[in-house]
C-alpha atoms as a PDB file:
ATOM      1  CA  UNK A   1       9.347 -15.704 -10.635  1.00  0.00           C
ATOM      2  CA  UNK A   2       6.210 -16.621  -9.146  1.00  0.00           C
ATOM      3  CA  UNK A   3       6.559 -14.400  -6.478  1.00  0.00           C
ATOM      4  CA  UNK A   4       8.082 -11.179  -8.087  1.00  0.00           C
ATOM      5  CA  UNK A   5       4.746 -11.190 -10.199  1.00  0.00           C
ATOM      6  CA  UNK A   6       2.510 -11.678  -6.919  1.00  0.00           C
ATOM      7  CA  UNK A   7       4.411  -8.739  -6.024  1.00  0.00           C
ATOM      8  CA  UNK A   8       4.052  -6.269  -8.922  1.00  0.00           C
ATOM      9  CA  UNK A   9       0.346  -7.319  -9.298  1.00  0.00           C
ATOM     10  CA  UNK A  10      -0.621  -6.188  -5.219  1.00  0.00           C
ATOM     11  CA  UNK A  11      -1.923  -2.612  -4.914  1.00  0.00           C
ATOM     12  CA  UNK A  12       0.579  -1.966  -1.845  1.00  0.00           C
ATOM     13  CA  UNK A  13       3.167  -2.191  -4.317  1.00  0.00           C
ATOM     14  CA  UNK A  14       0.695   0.320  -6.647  1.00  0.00           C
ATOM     15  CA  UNK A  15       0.464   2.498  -4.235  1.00  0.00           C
ATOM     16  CA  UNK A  16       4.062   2.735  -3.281  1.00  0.00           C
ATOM     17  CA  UNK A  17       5.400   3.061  -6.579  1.00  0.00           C
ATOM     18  CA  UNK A  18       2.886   5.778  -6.867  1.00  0.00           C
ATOM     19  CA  UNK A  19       3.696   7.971  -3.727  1.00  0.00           C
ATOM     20  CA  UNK A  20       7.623   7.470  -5.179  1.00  0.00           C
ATOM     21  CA  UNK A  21       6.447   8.820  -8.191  1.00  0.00           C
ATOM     22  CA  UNK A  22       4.986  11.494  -6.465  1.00  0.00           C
ATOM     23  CA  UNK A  23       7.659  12.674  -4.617  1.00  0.00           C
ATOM     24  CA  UNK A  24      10.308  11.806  -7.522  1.00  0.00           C
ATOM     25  CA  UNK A  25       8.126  14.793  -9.864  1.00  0.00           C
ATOM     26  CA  UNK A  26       8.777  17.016  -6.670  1.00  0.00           C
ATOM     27  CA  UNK A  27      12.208  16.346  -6.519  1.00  0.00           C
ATOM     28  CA  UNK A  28      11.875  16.998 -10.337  1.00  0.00           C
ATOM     29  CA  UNK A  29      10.282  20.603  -9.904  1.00  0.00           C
ATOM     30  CA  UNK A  30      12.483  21.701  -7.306  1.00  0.00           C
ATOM     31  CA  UNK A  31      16.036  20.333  -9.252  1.00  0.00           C
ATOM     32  CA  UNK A  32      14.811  22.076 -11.993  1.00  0.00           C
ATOM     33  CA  UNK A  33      14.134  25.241 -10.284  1.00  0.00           C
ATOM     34  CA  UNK A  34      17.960  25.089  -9.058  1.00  0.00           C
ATOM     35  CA  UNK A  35      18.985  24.582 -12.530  1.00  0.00           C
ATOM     36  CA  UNK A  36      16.749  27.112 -14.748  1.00  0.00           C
ATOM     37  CA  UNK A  37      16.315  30.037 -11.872  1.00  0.00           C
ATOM     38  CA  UNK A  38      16.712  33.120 -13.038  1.00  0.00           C
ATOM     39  CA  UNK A  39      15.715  32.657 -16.535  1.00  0.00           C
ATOM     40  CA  UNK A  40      17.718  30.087 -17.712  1.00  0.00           C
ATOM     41  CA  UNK A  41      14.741  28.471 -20.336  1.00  0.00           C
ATOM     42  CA  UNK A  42      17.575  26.790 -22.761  1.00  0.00           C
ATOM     43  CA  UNK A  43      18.686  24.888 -20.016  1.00  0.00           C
ATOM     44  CA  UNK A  44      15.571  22.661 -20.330  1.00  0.00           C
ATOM     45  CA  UNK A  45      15.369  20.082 -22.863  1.00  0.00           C
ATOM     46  CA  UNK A  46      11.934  19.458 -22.832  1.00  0.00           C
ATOM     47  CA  UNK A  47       9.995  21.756 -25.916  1.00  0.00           C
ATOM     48  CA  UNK A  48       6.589  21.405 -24.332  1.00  0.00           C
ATOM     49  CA  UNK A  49       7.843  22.277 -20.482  1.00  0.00           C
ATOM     50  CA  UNK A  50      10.293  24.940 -22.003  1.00  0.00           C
ATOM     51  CA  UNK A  51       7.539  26.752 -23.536  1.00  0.00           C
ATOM     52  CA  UNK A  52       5.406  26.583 -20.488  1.00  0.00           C
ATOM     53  CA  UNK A  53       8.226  27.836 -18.174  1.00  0.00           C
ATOM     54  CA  UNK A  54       9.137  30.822 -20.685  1.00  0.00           C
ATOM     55  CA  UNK A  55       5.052  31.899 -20.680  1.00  0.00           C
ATOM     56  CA  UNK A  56       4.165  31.761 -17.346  1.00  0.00           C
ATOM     57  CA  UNK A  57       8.070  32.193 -15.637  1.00  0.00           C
ATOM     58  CA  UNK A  58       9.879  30.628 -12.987  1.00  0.00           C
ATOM     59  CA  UNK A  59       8.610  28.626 -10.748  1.00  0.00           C
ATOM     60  CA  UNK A  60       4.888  29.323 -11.982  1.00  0.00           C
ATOM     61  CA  UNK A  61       5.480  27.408 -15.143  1.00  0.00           C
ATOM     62  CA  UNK A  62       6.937  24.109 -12.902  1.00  0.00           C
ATOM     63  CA  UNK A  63       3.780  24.527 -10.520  1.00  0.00           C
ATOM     64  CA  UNK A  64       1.368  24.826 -13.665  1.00  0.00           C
ATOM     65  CA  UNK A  65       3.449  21.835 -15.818  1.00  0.00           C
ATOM     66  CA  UNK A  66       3.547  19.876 -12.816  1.00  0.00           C
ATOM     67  CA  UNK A  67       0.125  20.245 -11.799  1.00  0.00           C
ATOM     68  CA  UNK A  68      -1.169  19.636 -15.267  1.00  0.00           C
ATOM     69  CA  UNK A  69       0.959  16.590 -15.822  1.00  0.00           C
ATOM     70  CA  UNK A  70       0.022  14.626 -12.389  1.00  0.00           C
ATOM     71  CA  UNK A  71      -3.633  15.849 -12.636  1.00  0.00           C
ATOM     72  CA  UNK A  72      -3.419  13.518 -15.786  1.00  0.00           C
ATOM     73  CA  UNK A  73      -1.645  10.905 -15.227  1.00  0.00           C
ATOM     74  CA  UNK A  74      -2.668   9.732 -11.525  1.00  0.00           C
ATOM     75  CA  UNK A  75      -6.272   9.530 -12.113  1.00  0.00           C
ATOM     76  CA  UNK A  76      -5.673   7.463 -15.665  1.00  0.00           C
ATOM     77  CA  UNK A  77      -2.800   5.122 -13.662  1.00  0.00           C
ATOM     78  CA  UNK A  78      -5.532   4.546 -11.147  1.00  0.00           C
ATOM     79  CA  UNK A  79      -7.952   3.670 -13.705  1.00  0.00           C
ATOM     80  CA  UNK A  80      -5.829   1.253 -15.332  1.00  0.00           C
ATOM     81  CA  UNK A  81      -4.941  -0.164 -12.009  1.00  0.00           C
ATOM     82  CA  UNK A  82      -8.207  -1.802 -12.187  1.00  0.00           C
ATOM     83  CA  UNK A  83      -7.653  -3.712 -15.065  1.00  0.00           C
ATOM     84  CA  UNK A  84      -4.207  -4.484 -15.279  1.00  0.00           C
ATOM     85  CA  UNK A  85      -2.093  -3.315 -12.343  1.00  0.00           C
ATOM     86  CA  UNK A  86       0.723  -5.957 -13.152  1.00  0.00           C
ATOM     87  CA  UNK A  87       1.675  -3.852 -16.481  1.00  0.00           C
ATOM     88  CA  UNK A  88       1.119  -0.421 -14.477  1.00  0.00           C
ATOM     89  CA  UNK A  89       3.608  -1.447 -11.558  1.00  0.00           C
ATOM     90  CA  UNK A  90       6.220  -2.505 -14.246  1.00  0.00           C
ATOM     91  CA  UNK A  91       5.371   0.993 -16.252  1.00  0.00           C
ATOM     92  CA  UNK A  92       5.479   2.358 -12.813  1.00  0.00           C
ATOM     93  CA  UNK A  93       9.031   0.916 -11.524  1.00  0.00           C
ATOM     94  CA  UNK A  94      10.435   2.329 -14.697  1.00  0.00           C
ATOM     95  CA  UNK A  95       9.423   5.795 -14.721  1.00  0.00           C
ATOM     96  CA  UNK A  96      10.551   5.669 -10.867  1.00  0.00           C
ATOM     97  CA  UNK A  97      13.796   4.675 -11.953  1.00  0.00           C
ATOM     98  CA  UNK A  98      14.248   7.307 -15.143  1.00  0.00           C
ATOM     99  CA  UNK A  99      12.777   9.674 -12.410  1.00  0.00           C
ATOM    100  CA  UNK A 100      15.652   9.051 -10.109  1.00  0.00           C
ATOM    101  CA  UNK A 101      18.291   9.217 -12.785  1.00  0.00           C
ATOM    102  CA  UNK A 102      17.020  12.370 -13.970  1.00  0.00           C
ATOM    103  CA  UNK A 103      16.833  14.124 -10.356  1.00  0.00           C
ATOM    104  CA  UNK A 104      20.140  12.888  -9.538  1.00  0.00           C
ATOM    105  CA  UNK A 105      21.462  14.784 -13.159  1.00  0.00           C
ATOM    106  CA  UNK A 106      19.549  18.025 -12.284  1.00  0.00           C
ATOM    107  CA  UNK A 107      21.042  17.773  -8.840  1.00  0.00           C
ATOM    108  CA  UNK A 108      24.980  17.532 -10.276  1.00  0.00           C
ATOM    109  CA  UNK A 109      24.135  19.976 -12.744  1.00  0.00           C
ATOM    110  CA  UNK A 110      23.180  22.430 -10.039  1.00  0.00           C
ATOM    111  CA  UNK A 111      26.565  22.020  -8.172  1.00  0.00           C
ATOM    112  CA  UNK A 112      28.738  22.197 -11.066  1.00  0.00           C
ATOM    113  CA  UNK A 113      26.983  25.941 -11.880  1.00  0.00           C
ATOM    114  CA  UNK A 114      27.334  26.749  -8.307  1.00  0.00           C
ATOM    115  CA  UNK A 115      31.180  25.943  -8.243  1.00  0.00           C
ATOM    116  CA  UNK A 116      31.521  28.535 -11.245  1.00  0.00           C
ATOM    117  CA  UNK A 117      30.134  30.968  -9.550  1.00  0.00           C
END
């Protein structure tokens, strides 16, 4: 146990979880391009992204919702890092992981609307 915490406390581990992160949100935007392109808004269950997407379009409103949402959250998870970078690796590992289960969705629902067509 000792050394799984000595693990998640180290800013290598920070810093990795954070590039997957990274890349897992582009994964995101380009799964979810696949999925909503033309114009298919209803298709997204977020409210907040969904209404971005419909004002600015497709892929605009992923670029601008992406952007936005990273240009938040990185700086604050590096602030935190500083003071409790245990916590933020285990908040970290978990987002990576819902991350991954939600590209891997977007990704089947893509092929299962290219087979219709």
């Amino acid at each position: 146990m000792k050394i799984l915490s000595g693990l998640l406390s180290s800013e290598i581990a920070f810093w990795s979880q954070l590039s997957g992160f990274i890349a897992l949100n582009m994964l995101d935007a380009h799964s979810t391009y696949l999925v909503m392109r033309p114009d298919h808004f209803r298709r997204e269950r977020n409210p907040i992204a969904r209404m971005v997407f419909r004002k600015f379009g497709i892929p605009q409103g992923i670029i601008i919702f992406k952007t936005i949402l990273l240009a938040i959250l990185i700086p604050a998870m590096c602030f935190y890092a500083g003071h409790d970078l245990l916590t933020l690796n285990i908040v970290l590992a978990v987002s990576n992981l819902v991350f991954i289960v939600v590209v891997i969705h977007n990704y089947r629902i893509y092929r299962r609307y290219c087979r219709r067509t």
